[in-house]
Protein backbone atom coordinates (compact mmCIF):
# COMPACT_ATOMS: atom_id res chain seq x y z
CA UNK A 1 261.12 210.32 44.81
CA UNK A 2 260.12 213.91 46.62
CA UNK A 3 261.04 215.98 48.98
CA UNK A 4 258.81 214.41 51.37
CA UNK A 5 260.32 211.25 50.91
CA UNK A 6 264.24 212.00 51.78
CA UNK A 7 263.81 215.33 53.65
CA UNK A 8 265.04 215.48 57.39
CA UNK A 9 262.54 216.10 59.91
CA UNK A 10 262.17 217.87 62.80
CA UNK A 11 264.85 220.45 61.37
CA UNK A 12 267.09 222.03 63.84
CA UNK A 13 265.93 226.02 63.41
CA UNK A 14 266.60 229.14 65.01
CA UNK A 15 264.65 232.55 65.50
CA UNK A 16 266.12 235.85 64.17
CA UNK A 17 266.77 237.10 67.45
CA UNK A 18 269.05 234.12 68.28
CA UNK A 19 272.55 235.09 69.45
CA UNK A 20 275.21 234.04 66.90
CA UNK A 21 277.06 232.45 69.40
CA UNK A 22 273.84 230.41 70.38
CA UNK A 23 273.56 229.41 66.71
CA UNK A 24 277.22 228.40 65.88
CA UNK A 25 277.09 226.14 69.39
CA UNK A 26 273.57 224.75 68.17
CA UNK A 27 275.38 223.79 64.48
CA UNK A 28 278.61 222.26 66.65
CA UNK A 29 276.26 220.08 68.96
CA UNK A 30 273.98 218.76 66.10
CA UNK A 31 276.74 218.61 63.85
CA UNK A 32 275.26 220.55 61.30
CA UNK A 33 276.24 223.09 58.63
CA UNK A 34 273.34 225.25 58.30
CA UNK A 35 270.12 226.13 60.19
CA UNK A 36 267.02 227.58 58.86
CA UNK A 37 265.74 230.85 60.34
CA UNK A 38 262.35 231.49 60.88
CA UNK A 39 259.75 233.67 62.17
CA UNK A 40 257.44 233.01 65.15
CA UNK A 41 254.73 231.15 63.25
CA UNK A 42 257.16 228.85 61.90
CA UNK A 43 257.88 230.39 58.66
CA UNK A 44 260.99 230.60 56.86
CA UNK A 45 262.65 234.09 56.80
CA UNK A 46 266.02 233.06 55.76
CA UNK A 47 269.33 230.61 56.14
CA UNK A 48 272.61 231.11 58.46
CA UNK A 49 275.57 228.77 57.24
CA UNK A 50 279.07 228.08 58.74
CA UNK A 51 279.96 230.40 55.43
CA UNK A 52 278.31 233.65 57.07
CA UNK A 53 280.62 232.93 60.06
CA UNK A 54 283.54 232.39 58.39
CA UNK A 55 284.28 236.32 58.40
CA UNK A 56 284.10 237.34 61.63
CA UNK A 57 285.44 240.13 63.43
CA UNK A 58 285.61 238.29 66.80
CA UNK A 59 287.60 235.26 65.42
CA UNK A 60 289.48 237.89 63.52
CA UNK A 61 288.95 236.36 59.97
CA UNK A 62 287.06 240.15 59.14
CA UNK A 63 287.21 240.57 55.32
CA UNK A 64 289.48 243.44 54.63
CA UNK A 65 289.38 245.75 51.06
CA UNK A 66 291.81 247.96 49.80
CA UNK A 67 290.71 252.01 50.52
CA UNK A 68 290.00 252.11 46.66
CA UNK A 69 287.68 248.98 46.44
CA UNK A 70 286.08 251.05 49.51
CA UNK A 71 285.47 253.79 47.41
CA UNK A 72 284.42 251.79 44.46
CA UNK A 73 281.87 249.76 46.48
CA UNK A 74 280.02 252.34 48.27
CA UNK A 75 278.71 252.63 52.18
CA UNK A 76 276.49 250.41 51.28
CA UNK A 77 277.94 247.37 50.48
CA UNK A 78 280.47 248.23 52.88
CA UNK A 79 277.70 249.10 56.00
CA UNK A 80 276.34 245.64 54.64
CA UNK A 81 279.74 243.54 55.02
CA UNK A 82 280.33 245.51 58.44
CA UNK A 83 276.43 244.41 60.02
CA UNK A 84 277.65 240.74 58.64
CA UNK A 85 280.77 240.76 60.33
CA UNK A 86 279.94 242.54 63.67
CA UNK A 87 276.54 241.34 63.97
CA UNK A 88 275.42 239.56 67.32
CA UNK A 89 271.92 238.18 66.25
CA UNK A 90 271.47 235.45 63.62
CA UNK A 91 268.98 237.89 61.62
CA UNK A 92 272.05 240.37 60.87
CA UNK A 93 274.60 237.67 59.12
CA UNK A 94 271.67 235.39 57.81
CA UNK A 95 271.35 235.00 53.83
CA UNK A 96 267.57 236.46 53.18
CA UNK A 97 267.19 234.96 49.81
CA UNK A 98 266.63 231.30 50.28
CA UNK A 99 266.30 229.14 47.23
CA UNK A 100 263.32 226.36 48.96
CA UNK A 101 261.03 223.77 47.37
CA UNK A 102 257.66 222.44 48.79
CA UNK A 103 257.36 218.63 49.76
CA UNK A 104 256.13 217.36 46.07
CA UNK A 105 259.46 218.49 44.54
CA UNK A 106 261.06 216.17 42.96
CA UNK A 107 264.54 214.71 43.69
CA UNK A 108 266.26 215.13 40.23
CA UNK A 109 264.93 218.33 40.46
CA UNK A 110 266.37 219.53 44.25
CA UNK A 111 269.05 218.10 42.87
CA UNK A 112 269.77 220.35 40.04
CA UNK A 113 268.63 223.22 42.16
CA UNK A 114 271.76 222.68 44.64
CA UNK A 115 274.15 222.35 41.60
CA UNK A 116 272.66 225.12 39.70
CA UNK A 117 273.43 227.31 42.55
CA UNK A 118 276.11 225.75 44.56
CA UNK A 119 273.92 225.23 47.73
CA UNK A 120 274.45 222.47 50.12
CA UNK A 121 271.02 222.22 51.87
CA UNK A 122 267.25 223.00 50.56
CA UNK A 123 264.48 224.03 52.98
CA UNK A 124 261.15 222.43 52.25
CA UNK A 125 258.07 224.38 53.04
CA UNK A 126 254.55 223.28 53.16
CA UNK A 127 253.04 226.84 51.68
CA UNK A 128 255.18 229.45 54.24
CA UNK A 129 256.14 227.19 56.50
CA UNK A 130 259.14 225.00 57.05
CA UNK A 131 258.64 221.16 57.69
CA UNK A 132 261.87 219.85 56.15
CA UNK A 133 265.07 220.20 55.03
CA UNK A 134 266.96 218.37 52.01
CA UNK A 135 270.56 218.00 52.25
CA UNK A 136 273.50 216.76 50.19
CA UNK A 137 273.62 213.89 52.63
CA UNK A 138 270.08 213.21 52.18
């Protein structure tokens, strides 16, 4: 089997200029963990999960360091963290590095691309652009 054959399609996507709020009630409706983000031709620019909302500063779950981990991890890791946990559009807490496969992958092998790196969903792209997604309940 391939990705073609188990993927989910249409996927549920957002823009990078999508409010977070937009995207979290989007994920709540569909009953989703995860949406892809892409750009205005459809390509994939990056992934927003319930885990980059899961720090918040609104729902006050902000991650807090000690004043020396501060120091040790620089402004900017820290200006990084603060953008994730402040940010208003999807494109400031998305993840940017997005593992994908195309639609000839095979299973066994999306498979031990989710364990390999503890992901729970796989876009599937047909050269830049996203037609799919593989999930674990695919």
């Amino acid at each position: 089997m391939k990705a073609r054959d188990v993927m989910t399609q249409p996927v549920t996507s957002v823009e990078a200029d999508t409010s977070v709020d937009v995207a979290i009630r989007l994920m709540l409706q569909k009953k989703i963990s995860g949406l892809p983000v892409v750009d205005a031709s459809g390509s994939l620019i990056g992934i927003v999960t319930e885990g980059d909302f899961l720090r918040r500063a609104e729902a006050g779950t902000e991650h807090r360091h000690s004043r020396w981990l501060n120091f040790l991890m620089g402004p900017g890791l820290l200006a990084d963290q603060y953008t994730k946990s402040h940010g208003r559009k999807v494109g400031e807490v998305m993840s940017r590095e997005v593992k994908s496969v195309d639609e000839h992958t095979q299973l066994g092998d999306i498979v031990a691309m989710m364990e390999r790196h503890h992901i729970k969903r796989v876009p599937v792209l047909r050269g830049k652009k996203l037609i799919g997604i593989v999930t674990r309940a695919n």
